[in-house]
Protein backbone atom coordinates (compact mmCIF):
# COMPACT_ATOMS: atom_id res chain seq x y z
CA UNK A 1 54.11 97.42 103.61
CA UNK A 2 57.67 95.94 104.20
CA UNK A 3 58.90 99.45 105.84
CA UNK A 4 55.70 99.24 108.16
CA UNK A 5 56.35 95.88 108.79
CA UNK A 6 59.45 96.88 110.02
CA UNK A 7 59.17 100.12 111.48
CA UNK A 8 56.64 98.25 113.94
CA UNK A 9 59.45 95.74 114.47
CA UNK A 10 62.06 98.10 115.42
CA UNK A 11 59.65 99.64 117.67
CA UNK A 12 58.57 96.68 119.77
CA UNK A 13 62.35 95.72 119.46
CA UNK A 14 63.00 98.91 121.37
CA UNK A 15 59.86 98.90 124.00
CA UNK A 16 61.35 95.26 124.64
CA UNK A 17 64.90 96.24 124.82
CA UNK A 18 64.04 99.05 127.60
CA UNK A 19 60.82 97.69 129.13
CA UNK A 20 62.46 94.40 130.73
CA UNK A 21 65.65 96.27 132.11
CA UNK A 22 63.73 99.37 133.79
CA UNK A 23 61.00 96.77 134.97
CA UNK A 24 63.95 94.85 136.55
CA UNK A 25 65.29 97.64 138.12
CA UNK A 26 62.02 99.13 139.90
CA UNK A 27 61.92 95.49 140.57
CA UNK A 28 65.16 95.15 142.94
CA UNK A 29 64.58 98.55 144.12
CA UNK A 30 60.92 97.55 145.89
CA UNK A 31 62.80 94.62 146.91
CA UNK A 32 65.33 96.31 149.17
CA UNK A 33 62.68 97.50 151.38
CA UNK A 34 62.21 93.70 152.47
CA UNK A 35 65.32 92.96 154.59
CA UNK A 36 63.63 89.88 156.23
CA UNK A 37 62.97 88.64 152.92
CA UNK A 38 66.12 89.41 151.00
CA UNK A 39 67.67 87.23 154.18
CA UNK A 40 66.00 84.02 153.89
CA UNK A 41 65.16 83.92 150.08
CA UNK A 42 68.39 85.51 148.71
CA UNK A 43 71.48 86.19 151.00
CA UNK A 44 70.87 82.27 152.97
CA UNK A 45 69.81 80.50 149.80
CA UNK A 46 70.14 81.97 146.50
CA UNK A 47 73.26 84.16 146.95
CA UNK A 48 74.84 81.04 148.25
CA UNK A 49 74.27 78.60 145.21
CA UNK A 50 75.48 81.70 142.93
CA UNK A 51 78.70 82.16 144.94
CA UNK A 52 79.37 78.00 145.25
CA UNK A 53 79.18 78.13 141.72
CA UNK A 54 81.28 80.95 140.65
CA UNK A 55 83.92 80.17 143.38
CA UNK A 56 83.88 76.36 141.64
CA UNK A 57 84.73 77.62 138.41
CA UNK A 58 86.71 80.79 138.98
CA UNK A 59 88.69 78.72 141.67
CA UNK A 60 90.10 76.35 138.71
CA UNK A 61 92.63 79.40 137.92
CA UNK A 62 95.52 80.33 139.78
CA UNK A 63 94.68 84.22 138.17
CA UNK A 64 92.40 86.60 138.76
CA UNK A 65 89.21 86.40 136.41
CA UNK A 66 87.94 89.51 137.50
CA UNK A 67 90.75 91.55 137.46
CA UNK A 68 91.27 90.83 133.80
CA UNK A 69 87.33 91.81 133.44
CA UNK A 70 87.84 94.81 134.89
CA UNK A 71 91.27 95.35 132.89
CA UNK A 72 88.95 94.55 129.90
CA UNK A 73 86.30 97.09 130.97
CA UNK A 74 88.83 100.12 131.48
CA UNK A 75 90.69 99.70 127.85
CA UNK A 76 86.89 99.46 126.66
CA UNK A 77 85.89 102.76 128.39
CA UNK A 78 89.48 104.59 127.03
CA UNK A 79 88.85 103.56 123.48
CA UNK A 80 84.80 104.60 123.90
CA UNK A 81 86.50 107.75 125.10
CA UNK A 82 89.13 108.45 122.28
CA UNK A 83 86.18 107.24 119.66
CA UNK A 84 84.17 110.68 121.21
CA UNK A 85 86.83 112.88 121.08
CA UNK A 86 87.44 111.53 117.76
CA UNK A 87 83.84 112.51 116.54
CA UNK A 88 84.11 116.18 117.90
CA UNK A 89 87.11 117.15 116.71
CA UNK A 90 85.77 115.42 113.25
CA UNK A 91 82.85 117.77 113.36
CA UNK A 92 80.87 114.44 113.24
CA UNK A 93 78.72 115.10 116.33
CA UNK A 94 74.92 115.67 116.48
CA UNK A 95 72.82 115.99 119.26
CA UNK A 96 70.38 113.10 117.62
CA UNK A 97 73.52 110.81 117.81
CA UNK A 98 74.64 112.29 121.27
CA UNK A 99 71.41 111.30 122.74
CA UNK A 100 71.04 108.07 120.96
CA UNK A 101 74.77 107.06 122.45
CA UNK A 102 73.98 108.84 126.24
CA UNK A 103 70.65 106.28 126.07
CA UNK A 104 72.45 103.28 125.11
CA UNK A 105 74.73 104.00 128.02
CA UNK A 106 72.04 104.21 130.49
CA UNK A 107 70.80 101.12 128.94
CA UNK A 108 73.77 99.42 129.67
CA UNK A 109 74.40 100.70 133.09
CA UNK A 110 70.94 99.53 134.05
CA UNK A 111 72.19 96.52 132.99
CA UNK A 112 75.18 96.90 135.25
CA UNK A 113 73.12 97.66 138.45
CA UNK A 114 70.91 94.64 137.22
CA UNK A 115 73.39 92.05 137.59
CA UNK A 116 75.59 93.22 140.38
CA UNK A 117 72.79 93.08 142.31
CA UNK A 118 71.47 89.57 141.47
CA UNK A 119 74.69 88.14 141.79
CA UNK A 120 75.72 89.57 145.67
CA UNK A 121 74.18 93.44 145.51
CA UNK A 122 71.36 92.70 147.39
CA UNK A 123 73.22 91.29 150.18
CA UNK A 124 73.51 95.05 151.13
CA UNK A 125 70.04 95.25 152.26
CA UNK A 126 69.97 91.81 154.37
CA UNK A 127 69.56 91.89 157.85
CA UNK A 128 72.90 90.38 158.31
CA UNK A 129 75.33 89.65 161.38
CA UNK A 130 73.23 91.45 163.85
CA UNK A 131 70.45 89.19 163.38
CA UNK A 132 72.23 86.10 163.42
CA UNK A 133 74.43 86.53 166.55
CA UNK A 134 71.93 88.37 168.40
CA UNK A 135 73.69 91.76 168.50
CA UNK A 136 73.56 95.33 167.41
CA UNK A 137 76.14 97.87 166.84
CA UNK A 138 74.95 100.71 168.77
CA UNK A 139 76.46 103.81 170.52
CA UNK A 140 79.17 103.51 173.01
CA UNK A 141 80.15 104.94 175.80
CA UNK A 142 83.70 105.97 175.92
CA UNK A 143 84.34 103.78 179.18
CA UNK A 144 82.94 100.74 176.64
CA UNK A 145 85.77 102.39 174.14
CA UNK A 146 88.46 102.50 176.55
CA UNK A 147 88.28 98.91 177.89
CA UNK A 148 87.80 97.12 174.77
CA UNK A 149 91.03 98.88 173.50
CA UNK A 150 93.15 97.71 176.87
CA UNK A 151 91.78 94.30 175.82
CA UNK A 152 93.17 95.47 172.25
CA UNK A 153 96.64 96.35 173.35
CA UNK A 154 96.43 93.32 175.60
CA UNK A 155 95.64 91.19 172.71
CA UNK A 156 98.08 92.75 169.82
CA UNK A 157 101.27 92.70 172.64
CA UNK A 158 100.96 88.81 173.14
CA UNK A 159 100.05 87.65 169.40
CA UNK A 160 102.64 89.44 168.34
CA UNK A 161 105.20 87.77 171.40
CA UNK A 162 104.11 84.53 170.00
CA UNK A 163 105.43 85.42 166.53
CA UNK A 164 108.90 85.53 167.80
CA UNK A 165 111.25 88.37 167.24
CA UNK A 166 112.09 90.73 164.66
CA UNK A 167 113.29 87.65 162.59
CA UNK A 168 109.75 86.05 161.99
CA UNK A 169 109.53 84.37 158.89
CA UNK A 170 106.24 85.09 157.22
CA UNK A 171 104.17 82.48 155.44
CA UNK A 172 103.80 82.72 151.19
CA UNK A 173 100.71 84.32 149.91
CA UNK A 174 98.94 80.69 149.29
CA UNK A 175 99.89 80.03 152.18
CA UNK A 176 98.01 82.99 154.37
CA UNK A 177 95.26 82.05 151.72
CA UNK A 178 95.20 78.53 152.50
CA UNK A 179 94.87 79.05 156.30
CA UNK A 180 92.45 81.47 155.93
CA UNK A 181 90.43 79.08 154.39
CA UNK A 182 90.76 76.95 157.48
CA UNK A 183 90.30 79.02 159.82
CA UNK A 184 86.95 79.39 158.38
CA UNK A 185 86.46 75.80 158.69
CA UNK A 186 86.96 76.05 162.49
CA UNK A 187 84.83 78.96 162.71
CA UNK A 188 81.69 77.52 161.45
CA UNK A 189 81.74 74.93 164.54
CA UNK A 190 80.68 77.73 166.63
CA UNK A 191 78.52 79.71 164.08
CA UNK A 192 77.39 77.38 161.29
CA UNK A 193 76.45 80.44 159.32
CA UNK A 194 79.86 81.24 158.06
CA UNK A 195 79.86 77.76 156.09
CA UNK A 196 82.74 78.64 153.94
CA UNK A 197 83.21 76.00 150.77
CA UNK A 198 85.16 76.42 147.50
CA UNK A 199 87.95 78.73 147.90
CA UNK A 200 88.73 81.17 145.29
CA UNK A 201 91.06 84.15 146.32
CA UNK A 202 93.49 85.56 144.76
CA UNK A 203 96.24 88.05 144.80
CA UNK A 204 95.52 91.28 142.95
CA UNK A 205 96.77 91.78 139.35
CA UNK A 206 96.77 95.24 140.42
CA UNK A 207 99.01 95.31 143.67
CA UNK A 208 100.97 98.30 143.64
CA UNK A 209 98.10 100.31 141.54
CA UNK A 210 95.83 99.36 144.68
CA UNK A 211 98.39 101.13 146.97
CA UNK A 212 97.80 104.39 144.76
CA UNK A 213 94.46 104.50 144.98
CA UNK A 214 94.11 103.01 148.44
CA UNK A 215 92.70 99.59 148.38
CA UNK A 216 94.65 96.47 150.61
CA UNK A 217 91.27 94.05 148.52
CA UNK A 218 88.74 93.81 146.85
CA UNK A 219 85.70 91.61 146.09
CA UNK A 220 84.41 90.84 142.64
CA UNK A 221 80.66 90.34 142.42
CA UNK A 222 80.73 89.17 138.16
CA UNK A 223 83.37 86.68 139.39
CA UNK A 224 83.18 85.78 142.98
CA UNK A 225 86.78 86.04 143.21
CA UNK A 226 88.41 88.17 146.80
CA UNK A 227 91.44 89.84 145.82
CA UNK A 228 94.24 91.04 147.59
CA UNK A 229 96.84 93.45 147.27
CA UNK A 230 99.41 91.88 148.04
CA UNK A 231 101.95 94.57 147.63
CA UNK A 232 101.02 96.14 151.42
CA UNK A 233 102.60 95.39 154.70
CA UNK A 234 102.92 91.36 154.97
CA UNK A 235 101.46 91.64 158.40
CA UNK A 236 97.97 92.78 157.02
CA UNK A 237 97.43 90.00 154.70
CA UNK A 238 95.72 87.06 157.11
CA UNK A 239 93.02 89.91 158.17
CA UNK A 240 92.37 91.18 154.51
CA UNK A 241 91.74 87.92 153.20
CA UNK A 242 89.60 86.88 155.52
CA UNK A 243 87.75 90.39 155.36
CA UNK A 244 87.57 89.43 151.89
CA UNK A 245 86.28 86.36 152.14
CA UNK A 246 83.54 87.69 154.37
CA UNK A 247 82.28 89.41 151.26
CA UNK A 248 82.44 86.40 149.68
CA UNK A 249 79.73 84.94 152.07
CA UNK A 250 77.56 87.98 151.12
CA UNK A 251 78.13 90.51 154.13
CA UNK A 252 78.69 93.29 152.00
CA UNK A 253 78.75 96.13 154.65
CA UNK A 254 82.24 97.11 154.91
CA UNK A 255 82.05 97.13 159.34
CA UNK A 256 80.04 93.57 158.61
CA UNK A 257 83.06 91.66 156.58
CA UNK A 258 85.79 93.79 159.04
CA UNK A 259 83.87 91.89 161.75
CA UNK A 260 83.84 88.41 160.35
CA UNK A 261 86.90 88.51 159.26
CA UNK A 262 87.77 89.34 162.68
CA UNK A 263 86.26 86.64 164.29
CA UNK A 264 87.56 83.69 161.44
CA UNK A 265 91.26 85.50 161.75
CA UNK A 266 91.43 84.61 165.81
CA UNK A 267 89.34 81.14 165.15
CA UNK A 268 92.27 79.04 164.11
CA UNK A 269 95.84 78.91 165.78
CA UNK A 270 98.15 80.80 163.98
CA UNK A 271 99.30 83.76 166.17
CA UNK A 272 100.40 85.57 162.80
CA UNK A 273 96.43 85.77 162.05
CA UNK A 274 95.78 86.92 165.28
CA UNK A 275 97.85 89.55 165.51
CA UNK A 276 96.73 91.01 161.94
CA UNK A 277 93.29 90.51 163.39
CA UNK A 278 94.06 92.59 166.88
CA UNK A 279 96.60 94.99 165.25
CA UNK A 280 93.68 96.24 162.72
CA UNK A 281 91.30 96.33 165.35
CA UNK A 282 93.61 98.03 167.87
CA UNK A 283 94.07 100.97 165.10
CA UNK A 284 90.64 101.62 164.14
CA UNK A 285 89.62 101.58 168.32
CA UNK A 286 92.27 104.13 168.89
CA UNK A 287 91.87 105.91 166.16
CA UNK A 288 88.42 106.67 167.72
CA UNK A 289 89.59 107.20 171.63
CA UNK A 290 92.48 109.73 170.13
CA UNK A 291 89.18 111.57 169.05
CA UNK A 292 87.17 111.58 172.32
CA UNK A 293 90.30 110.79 174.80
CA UNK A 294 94.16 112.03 173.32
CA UNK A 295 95.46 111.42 176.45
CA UNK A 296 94.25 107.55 177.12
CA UNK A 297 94.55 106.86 173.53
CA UNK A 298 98.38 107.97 173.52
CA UNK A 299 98.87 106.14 176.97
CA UNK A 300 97.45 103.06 174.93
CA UNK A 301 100.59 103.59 172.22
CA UNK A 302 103.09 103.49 174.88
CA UNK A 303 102.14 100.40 176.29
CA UNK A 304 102.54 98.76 173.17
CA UNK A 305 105.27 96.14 172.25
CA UNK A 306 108.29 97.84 170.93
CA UNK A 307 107.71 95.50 168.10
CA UNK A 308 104.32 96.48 167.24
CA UNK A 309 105.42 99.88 167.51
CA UNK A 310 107.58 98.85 164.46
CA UNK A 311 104.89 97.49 162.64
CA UNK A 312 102.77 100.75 163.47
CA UNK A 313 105.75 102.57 161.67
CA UNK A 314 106.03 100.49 158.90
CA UNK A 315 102.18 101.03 158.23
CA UNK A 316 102.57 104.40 158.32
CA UNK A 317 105.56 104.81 155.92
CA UNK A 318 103.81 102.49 153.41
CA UNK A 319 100.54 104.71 153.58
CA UNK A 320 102.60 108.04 153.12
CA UNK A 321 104.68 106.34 150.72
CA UNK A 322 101.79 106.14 148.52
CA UNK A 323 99.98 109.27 149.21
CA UNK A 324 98.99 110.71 145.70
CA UNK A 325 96.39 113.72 144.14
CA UNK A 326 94.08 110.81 142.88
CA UNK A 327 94.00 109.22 145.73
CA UNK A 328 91.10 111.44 147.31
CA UNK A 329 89.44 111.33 144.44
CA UNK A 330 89.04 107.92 144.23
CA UNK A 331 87.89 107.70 148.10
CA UNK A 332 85.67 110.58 147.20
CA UNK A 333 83.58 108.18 144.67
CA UNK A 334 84.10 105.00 146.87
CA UNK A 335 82.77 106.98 149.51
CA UNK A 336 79.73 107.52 147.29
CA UNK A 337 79.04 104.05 146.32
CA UNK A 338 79.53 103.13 149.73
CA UNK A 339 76.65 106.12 150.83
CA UNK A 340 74.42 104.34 147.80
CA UNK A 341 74.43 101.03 148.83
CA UNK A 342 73.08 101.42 152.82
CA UNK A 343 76.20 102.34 154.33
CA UNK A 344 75.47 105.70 155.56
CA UNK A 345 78.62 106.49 156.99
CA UNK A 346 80.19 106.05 153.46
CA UNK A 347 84.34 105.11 153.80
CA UNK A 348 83.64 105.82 157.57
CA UNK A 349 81.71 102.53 157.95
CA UNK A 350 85.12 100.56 158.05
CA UNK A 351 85.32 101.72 161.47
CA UNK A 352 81.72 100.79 162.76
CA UNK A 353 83.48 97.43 163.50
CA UNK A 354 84.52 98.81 166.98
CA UNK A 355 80.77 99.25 166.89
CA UNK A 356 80.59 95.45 166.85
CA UNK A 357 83.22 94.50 168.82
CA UNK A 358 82.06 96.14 171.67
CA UNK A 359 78.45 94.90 171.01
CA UNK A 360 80.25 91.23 171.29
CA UNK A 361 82.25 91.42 174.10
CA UNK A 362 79.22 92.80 175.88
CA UNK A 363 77.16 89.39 174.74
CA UNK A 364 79.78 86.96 174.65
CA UNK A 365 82.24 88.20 177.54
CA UNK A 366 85.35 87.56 175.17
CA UNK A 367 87.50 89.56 172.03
């Protein structure tokens, strides 16, 4: 009677164990055909009280939380590794205890997808920037492409005069963090939904690893922490934080924090922020004329300051610098988890920002 007892335990134990998480999932999987709903009830309310709070706590340390979690979950993975290789060569393995160790990783995975999308996921599916400023990213002509990148060049030739010469002394890390933070303040006069409270950003633990595998930041849904590599090009730092920080208020399409980023960077003052702002910009619009125009897109270059020709340079040697064989690879899965979360366009997305910008100058008259 005792075995029964608790052979009929075990197996309610394990209907329990993989009824709530599968449940959970079909669950947030119905939900992400509501949009409208995932808006109001979770990306403008709940989202927000779960970031607050995780920004409040992780924001008490000057290191990365998250970066140690994730340290924490790669050593875990190598030794879960080395304990299976361990078993085969042993002889040990069965396909009874192969299956019971592959389901107990889908269990936990579920669990995985479960909380990353509770805490910010979800955000993926919201209706997002479009619907709160009124404008959609749609095709462009190449006339639209061309003008907005003469405003571009325009733009990137004067912030960049304003910086002074070659000599310019750039700001410390807390610094750019510090006035990013700001500069959301100022933003939120004009468009209250960027309320930015709380800050908690923080350089990368994994700087020059990030350069390898192709990452200038990061956000961390467990911990609500942005993180930055700051190991690139100084002059890319004010618009990757603030892209960053975008994520942070829950737009979690890549062209969506680009553009918000965008338009905190060239809120405040600081001509440093607006020429990382207009120099990123200007190189993903180009990027695209060099594909339908060569010939305007190169005329573009050599109108440039000789100085942000430097810069240009600069970029370039750091990107080729790191160019590695995993590299690809690890754009190559990005790309996927980009593709599975909405973003069609995969690592391509980044550049749907000239998609917005475009869509904004032709609302609000201004870049």
């Amino acid at each position: 009677m005792k075995v029964n007892n608790n052979g009929v335990l075990e197996e309610r134990q394990f209907w329990l164990k993989w009824f709530i998480p599968v449940i959970l999932v079909l669950l947030i999987n119905i939900i992400q055909f509501f949009p409208s709903g995932i808006e109001y009830y979770y990306s403008t309310n709940i989202y927000l009280t779960i970031a607050n709070f995780q920004r409040i706590f992780t924001g008490i340390f000057f290191f990365s939380l998250g970066d140690i979690l994730y340290g924490w979950a790669a050593i875990s993975i190598v030794i879960w590794a080395v304990k299976g290789i361990k078993v085969i060569v042993k002889k040990k393995f069965t396909l009874i205890g192969f299956g019971l160790r592959f389901l107990e990783i889908i269990k936990r995975f579920m669990w995985i997808y479960i909380w990353f999308n509770c805490l910010w996921g979800l955000n993926y599916n919201r209706l997002g920037i479009a619907y709160q400023l009124g404008i959609m990213a749609n095709r462009y002509t190449k006339e639209e492409l061309v003008e907005v990148t003469k405003i571009l060049v325009e733009k990137v030739n004067a912030s960049r005069s304003k910086m002074g010469d070659s000599t310019f002394q750039y700001p410390s890390n807390k610094e750019i963090y510090t006035t990013a933070f700001e500069n959301y303040r100022v933003i939120e006069k004009q468009f209250p939904f960027l309320h930015y409270r709380h800050k908690s950003i923080k350089s990368s633990l994994y700087g020059k690893l990030g350069n390898y595998v192709g990452f200038l930041g990061y956000y961390n849904p467990f911990s609500g922490e942005a993180q930055v590599n700051t190991a690139c090009p100084k002059f890319l730092l004010p618009y990757v934080s603030c892209h960053e920080m975008a994520h942070q208020l829950g737009y979690a399409s890549e062209s969506e924090a680009s553009f918000v980023g965008y338009l905190a960077d060239v809120a405040g003052t600081d001509p440093l922020f607006h020429y990382s702002a207009y120099f990123d910009l200007y190189t993903f619009a180009n990027r695209e004329l060099y594909v339908r125009d060569s010939t305007a897109a190169r005329a573009n270059y050599f109108t440039l300051d000789t100085l942000v020709k430097q810069d240009l340079k600069a970029y370039r040697k750091y990107q080729t610098s790191y160019q590695n064989p995993v590299e690809p690879i690890i754009k190559i899965f990005y790309d996927q988890y980009l593709k599975a979360n909405q973003q069609r366009s995969g690592i391509n997305s980044y550049n749907e920002v000239v998609g917005w910008l475009i869509a904004y100058h032709k609302k609000y008259g201004k870049i």
